[in-house]
C-alpha atoms as a PDB file:
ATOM      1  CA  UNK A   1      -9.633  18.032  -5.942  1.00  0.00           C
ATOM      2  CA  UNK A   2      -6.789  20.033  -4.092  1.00  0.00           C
ATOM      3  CA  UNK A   3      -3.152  18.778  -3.443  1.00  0.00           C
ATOM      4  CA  UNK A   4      -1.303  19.988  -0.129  1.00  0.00           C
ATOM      5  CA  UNK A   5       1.182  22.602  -0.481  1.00  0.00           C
ATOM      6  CA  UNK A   6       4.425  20.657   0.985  1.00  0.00           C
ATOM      7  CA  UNK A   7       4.245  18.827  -2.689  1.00  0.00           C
ATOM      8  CA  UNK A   8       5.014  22.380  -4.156  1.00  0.00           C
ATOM      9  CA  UNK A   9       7.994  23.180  -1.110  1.00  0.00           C
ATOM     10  CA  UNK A  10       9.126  19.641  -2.627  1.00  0.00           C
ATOM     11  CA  UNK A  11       8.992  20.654  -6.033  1.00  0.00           C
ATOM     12  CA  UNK A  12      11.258  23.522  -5.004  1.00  0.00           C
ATOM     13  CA  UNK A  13      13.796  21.458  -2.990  1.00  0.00           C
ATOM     14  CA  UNK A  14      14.380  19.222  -5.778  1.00  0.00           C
ATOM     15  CA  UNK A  15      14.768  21.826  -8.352  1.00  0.00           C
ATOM     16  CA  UNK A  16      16.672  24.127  -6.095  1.00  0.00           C
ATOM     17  CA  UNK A  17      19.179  20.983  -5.108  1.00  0.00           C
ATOM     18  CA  UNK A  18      19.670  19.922  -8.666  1.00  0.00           C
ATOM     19  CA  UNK A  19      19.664  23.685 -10.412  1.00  0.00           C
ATOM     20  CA  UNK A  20      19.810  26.043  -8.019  1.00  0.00           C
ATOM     21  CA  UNK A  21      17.591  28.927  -6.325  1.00  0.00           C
ATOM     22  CA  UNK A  22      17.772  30.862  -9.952  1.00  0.00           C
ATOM     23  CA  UNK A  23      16.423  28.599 -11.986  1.00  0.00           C
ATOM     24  CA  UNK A  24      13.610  28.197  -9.805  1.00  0.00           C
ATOM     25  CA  UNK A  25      12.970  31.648  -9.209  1.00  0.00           C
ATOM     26  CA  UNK A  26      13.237  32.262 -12.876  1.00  0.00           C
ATOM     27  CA  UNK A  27      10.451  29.076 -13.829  1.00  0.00           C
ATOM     28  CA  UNK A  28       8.172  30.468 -10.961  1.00  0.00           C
ATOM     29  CA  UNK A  29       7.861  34.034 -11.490  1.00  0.00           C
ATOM     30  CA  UNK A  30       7.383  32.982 -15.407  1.00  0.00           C
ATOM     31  CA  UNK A  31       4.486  30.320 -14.217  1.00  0.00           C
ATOM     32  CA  UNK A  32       3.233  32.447 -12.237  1.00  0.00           C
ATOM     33  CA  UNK A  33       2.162  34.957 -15.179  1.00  0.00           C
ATOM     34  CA  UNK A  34       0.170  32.092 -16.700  1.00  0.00           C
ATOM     35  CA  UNK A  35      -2.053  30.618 -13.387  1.00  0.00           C
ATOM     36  CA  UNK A  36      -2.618  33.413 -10.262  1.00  0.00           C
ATOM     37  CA  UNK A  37      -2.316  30.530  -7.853  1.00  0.00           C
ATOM     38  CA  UNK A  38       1.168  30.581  -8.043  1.00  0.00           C
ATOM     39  CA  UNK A  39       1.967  34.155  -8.060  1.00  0.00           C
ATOM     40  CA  UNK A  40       0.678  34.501  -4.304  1.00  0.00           C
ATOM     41  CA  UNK A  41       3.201  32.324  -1.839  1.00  0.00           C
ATOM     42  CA  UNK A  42       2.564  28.619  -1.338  1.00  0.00           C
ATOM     43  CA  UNK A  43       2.800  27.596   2.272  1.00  0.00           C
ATOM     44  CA  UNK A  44       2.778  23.831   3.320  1.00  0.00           C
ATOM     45  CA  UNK A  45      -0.774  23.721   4.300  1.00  0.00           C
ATOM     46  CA  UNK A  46      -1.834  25.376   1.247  1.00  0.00           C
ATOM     47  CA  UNK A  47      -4.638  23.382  -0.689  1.00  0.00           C
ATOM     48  CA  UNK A  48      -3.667  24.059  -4.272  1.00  0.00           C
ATOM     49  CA  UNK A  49      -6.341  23.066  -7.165  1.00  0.00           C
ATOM     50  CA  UNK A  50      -5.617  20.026  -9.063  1.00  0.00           C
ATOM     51  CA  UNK A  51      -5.351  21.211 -12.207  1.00  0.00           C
ATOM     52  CA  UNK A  52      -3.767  23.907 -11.386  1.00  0.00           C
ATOM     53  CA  UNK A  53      -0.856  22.086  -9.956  1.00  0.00           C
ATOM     54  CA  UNK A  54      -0.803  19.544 -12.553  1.00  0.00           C
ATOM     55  CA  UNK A  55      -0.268  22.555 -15.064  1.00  0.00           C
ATOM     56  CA  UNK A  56       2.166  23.617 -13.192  1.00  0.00           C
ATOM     57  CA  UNK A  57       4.047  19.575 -12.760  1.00  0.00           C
ATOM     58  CA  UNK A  58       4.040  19.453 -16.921  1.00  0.00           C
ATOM     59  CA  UNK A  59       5.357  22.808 -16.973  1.00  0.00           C
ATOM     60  CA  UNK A  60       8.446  22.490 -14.597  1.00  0.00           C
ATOM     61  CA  UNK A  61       8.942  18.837 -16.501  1.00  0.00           C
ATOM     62  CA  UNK A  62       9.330  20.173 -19.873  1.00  0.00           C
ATOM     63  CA  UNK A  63      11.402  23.455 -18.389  1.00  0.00           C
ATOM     64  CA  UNK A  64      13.552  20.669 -16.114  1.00  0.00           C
ATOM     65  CA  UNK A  65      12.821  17.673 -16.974  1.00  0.00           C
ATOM     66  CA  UNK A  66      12.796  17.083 -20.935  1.00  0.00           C
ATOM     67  CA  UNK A  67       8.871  16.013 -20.508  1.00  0.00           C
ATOM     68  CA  UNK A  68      10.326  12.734 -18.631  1.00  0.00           C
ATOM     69  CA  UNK A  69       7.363  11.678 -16.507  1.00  0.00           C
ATOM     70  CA  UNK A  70       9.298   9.560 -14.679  1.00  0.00           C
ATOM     71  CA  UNK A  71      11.049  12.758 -13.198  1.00  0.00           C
ATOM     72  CA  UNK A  72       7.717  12.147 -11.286  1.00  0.00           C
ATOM     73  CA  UNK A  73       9.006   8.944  -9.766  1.00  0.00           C
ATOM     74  CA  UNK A  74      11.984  10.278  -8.353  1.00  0.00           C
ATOM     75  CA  UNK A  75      10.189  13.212  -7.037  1.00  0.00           C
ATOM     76  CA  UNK A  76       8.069  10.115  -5.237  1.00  0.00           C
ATOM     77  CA  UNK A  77      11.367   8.371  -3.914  1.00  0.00           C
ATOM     78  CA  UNK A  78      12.638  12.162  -3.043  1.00  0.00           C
ATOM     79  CA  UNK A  79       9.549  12.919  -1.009  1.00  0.00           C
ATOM     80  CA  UNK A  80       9.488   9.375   0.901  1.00  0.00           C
ATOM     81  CA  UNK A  81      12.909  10.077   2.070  1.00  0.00           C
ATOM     82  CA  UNK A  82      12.710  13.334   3.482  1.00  0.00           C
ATOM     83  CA  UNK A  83       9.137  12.675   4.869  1.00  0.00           C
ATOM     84  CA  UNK A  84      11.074   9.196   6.885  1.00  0.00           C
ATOM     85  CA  UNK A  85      13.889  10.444   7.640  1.00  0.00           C
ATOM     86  CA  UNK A  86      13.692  13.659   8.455  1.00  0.00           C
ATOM     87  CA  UNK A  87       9.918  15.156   8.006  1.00  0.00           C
ATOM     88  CA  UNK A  88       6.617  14.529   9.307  1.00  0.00           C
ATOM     89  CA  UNK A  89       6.726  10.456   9.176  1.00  0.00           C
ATOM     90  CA  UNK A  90       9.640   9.903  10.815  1.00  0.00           C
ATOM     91  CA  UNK A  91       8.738   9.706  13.974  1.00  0.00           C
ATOM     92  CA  UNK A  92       6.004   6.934  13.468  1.00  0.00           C
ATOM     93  CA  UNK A  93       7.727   3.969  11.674  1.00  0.00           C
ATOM     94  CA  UNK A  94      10.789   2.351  13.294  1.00  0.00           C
ATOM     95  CA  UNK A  95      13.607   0.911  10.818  1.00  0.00           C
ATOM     96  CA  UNK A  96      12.411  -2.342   9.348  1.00  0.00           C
ATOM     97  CA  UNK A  97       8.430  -0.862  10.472  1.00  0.00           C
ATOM     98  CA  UNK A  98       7.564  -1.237   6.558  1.00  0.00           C
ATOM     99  CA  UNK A  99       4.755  -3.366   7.350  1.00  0.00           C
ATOM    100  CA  UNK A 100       3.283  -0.906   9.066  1.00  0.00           C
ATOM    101  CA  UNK A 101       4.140   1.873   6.469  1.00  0.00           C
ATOM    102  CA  UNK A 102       1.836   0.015   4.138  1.00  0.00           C
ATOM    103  CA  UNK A 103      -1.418  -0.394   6.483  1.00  0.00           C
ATOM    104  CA  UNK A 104      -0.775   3.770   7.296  1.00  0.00           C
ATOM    105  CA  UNK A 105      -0.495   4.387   3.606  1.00  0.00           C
ATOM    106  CA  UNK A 106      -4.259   5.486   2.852  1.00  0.00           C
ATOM    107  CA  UNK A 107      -4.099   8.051   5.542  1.00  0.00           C
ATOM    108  CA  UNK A 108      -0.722   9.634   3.658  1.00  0.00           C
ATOM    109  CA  UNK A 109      -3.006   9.408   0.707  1.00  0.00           C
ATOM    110  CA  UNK A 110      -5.683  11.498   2.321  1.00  0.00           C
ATOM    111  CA  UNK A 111      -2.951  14.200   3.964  1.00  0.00           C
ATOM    112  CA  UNK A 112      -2.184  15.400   0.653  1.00  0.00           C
ATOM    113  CA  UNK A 113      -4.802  14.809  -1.552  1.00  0.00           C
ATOM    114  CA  UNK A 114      -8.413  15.653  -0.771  1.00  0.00           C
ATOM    115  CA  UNK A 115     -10.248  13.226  -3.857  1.00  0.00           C
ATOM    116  CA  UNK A 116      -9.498   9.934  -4.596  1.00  0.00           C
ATOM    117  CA  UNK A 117      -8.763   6.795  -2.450  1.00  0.00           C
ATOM    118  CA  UNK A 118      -5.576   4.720  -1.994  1.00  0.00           C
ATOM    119  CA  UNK A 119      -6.208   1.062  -0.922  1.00  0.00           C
ATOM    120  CA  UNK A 120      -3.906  -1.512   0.695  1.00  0.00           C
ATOM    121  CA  UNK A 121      -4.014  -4.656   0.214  1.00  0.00           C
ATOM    122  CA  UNK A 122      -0.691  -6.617   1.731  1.00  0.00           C
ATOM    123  CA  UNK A 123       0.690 -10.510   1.720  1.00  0.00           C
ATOM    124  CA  UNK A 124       3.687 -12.261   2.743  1.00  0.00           C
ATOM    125  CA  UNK A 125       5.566 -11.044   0.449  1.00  0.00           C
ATOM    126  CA  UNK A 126       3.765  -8.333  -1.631  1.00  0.00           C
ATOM    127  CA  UNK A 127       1.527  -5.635  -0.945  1.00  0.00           C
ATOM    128  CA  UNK A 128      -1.132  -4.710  -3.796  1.00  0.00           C
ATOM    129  CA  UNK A 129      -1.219  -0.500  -4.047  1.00  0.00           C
ATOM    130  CA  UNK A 130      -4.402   0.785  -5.562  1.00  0.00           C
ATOM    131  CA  UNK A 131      -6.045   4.835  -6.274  1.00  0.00           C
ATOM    132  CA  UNK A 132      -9.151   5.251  -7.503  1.00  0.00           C
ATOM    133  CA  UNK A 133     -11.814   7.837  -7.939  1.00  0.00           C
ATOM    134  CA  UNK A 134      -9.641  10.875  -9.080  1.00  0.00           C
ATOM    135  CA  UNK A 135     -11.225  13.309 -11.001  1.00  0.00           C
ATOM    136  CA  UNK A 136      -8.852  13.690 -13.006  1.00  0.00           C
ATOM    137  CA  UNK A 137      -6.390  10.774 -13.714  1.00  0.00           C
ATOM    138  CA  UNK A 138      -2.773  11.628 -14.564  1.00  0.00           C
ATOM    139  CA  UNK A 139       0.865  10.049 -14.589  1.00  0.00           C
ATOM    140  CA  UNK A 140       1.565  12.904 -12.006  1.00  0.00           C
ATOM    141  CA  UNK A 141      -0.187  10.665  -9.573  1.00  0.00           C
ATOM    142  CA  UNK A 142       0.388   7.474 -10.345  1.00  0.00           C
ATOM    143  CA  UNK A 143       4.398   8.370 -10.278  1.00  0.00           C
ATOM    144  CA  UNK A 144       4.566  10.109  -7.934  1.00  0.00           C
ATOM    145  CA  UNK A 145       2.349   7.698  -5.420  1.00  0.00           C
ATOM    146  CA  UNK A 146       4.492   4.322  -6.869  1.00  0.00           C
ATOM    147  CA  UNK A 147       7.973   6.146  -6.536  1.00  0.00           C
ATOM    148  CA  UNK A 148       7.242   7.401  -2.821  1.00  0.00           C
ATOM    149  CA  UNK A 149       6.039   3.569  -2.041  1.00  0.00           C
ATOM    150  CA  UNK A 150       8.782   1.887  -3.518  1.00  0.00           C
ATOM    151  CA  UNK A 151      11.216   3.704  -1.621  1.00  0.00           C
ATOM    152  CA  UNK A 152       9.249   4.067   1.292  1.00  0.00           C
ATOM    153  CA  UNK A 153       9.268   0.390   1.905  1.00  0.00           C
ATOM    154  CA  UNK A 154      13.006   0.274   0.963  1.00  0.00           C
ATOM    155  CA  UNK A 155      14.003   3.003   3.252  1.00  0.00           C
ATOM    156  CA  UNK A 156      11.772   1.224   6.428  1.00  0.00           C
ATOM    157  CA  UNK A 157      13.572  -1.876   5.087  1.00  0.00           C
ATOM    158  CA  UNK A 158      12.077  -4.090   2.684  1.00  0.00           C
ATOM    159  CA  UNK A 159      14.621  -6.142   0.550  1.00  0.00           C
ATOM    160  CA  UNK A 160      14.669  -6.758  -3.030  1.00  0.00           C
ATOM    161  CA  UNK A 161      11.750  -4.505  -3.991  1.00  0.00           C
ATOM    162  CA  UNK A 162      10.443  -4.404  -7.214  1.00  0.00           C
ATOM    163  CA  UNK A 163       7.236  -2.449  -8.596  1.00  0.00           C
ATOM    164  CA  UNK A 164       4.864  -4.018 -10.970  1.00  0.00           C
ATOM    165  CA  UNK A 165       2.143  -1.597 -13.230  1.00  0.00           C
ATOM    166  CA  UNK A 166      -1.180  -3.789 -13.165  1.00  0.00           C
ATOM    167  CA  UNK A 167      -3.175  -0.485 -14.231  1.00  0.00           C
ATOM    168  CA  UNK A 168      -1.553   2.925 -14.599  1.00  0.00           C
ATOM    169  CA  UNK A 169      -3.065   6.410 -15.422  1.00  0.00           C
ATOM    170  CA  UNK A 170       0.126   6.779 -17.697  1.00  0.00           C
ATOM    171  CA  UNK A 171      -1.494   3.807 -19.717  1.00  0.00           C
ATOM    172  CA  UNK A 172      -4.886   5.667 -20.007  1.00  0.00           C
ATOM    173  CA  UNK A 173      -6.514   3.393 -17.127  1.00  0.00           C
ATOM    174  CA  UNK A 174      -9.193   5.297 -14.374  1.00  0.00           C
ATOM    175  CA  UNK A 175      -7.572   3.398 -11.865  1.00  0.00           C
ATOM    176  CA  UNK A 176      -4.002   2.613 -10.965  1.00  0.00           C
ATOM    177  CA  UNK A 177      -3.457  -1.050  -9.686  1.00  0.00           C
ATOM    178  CA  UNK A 178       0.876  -1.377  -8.578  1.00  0.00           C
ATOM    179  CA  UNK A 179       2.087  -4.679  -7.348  1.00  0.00           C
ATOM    180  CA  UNK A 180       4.795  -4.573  -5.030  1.00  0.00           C
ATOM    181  CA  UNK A 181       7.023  -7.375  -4.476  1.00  0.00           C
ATOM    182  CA  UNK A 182       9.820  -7.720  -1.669  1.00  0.00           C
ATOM    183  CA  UNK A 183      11.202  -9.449   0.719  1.00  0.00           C
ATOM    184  CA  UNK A 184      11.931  -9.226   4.310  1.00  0.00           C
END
């Protein structure tokens, strides 16, 4: 399994907004000692191992982050905004278009992951977010996927949103199973 290099220019922008270019450059050039993936640049379309980037996630949490894995979350809700409002998505979901986010979210899925399978399923009032078959099943993804839905459908103008865990790779589960309620 790889993951697409704009997670990693993320990764920077959030650290770089929140503790400046140093501190990145200082956690990165350290990193980079332990895993050779990281000591050669990382461009957007870069398809960076797996494990390798997970290594690298739990690293920059416990340097950043205290170990929080919800700092994973709000990288999620980070990454939905800039890709809606200003990145690659924007231009193909109106304001108040969050039904549609939800049938296009398996193909976001599959533009920066290249293993496991996000699945849809959406009601009146709730849409059912599932991933299964990774290789390797970690909070990383399950945060990360949840927080960038939640906000997704807030920022394309779902109402009262709320996220329930049915199965979570944080709870040890192969599968992650997220309920999300909302109005609109």
């Amino acid at each position: 399994m790889e993951i697409k290099g704009t997670a990693f220019m993320a990764r920077h922008e959030s650290v770089v907004a929140e503790f400046g270019e140093a501190a990145w450059r200082s956690f990165l050039t350290e990193y980079a000692k332990t895993d050779p993936v990281f000591a050669k640049p990382v461009l957007p379309m870069t398809w960076i191992p797996a494990d390798s980037y997970v290594r690298f996630s739990e690293a920059l949490l416990a340097r950043f982050y205290k170990n929080d894995p919800m700092a994973y979350w709000s990288f999620g809700e980070n990454a939905a905004t800039h890709a809606l409002t200003k990145g690659q998505l924007k231009p193909m979901f109106a304001q108040a278009d969050f039904r549609r986010f939800l049938q296009f979210f398996p193909g976001v899925w599959k533009s920066y992951f290249t293993a496991g399978t996000a699945h849809v399923e959406t009601g009146e009032s709730s849409a059912d977010l599932r991933i299964t078959g990774l290789p390797r099943p970690h909070a990383y993804f399950e945060y990360i996927t949840m927080g960038f839905m939640k906000h997704g459908l807030e920022v394309l103008g779902a109402k009262n949103v709320r996220a329930e865990r049915l199965k979570g790779f944080s709870q040890g589960d192969a599968e992650c199973h997220y309920r999300f309620h909302f109005t609109g």
